[in-house]
C-alpha atoms as a PDB file:
ATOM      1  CA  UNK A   1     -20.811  24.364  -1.074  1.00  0.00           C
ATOM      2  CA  UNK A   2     -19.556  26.866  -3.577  1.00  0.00           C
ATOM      3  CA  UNK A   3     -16.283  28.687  -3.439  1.00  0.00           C
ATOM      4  CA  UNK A   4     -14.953  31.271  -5.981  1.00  0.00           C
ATOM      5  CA  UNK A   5     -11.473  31.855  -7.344  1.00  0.00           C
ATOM      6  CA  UNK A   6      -9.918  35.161  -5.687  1.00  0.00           C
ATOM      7  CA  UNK A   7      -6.800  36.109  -7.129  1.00  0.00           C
ATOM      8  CA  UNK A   8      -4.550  37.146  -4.088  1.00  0.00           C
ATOM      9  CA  UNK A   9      -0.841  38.077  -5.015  1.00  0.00           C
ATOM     10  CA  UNK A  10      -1.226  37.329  -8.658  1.00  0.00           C
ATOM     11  CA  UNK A  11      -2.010  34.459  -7.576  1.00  0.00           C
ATOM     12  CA  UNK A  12      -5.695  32.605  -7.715  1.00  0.00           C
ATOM     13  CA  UNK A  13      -6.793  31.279  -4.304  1.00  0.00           C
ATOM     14  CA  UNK A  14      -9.702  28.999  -2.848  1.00  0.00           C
ATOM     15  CA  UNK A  15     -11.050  29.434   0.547  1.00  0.00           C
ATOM     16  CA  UNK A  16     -11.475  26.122   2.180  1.00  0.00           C
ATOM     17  CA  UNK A  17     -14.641  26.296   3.960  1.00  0.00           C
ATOM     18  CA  UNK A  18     -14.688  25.778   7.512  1.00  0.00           C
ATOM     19  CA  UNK A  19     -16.890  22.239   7.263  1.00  0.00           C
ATOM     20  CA  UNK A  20     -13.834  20.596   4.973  1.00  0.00           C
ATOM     21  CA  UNK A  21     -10.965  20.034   7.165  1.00  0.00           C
ATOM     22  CA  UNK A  22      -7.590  18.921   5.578  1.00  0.00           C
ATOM     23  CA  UNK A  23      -5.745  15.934   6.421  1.00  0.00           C
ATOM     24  CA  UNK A  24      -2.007  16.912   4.748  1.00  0.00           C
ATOM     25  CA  UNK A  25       0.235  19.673   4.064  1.00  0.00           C
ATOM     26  CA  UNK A  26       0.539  19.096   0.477  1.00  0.00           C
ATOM     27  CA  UNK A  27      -1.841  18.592  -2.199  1.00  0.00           C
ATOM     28  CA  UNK A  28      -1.373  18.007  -5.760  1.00  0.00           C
ATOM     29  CA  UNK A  29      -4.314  20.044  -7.997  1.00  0.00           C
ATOM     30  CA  UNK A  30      -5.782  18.419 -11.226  1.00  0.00           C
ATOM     31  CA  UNK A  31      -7.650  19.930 -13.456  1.00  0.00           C
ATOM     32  CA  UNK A  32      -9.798  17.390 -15.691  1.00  0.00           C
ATOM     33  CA  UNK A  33     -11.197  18.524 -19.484  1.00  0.00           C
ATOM     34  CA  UNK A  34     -14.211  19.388 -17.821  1.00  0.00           C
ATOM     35  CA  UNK A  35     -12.814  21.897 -15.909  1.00  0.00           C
ATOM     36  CA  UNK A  36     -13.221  19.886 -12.314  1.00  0.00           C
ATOM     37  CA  UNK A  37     -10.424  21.110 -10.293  1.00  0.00           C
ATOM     38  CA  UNK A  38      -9.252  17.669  -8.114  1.00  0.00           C
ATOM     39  CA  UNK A  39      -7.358  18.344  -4.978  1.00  0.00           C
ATOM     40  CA  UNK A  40      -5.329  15.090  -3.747  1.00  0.00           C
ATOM     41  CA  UNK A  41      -3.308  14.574  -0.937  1.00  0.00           C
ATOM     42  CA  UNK A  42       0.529  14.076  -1.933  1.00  0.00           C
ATOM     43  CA  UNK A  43       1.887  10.813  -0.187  1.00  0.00           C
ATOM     44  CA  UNK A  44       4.784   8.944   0.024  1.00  0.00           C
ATOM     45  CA  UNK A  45       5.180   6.481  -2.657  1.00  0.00           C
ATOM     46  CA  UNK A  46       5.321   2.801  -0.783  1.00  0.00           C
ATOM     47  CA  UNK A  47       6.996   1.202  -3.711  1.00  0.00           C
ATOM     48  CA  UNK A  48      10.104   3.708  -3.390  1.00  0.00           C
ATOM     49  CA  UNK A  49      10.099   3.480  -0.018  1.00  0.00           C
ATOM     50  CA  UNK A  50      12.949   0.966   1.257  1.00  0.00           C
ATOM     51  CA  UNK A  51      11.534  -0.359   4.294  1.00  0.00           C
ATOM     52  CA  UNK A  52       8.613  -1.340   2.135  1.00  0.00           C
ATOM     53  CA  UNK A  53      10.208  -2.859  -0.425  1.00  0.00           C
ATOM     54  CA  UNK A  54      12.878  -5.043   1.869  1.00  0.00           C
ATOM     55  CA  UNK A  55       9.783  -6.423   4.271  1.00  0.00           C
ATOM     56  CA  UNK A  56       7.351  -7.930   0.670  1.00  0.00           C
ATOM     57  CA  UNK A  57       8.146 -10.617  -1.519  1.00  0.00           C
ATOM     58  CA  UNK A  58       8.316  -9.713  -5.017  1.00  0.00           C
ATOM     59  CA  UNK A  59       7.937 -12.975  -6.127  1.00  0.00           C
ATOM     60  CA  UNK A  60       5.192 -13.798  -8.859  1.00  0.00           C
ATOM     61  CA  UNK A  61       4.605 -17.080  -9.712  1.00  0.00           C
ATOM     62  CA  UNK A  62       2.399 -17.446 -12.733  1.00  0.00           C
ATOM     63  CA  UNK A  63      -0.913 -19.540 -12.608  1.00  0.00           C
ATOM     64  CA  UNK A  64      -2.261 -21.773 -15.145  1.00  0.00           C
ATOM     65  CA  UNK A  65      -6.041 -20.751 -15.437  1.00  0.00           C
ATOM     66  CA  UNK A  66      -6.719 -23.129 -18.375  1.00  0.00           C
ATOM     67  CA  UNK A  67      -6.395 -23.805 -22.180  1.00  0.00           C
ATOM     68  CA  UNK A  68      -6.213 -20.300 -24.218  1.00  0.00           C
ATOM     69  CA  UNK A  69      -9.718 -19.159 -25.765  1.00  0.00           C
ATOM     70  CA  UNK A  70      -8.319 -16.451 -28.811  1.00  0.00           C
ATOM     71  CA  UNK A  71      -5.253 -15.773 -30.159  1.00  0.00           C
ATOM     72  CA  UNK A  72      -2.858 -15.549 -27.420  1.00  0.00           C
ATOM     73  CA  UNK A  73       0.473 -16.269 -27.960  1.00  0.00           C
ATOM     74  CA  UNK A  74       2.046 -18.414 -26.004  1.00  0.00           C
ATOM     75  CA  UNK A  75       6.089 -18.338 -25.662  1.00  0.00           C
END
């Protein structure tokens, strides 16, 4: 499908066509070096969110996976 930029207000606008249905409100808009615009649903960040954080253990325990193999360092 191919939509073009309308500028509505001073403002630019894209129609969403009727077969793309959006799941959120908000949307955060990307454009890449190639000049792909990237819409992306804005949601809640789990790792600020204090319910989240107070029901995981943040615990990492480190794992020996065997001798080193380059130049690691090893404190």
């Amino acid at each position: 499908m191919i939509v073009k930029a309308k500028k509505i207000n001073g403002v630019n606008v894209f129609e969403i066509p009727d077969n793309v249905k959006p799941t959120d409100g908000e949307y955060y808009v990307t454009q890449t070096r190639d000049g792909s615009i990237i819409y992306s649903p804005k949601r809640k960040n789990i790792f600020e969110d204090e319910k989240f954080i107070a029901t995981h253990d943040w615990k990492q325990e480190e794992i020996s996976i065997g001798p080193l193999v380059g130049k690691e360092k090893f404190d």
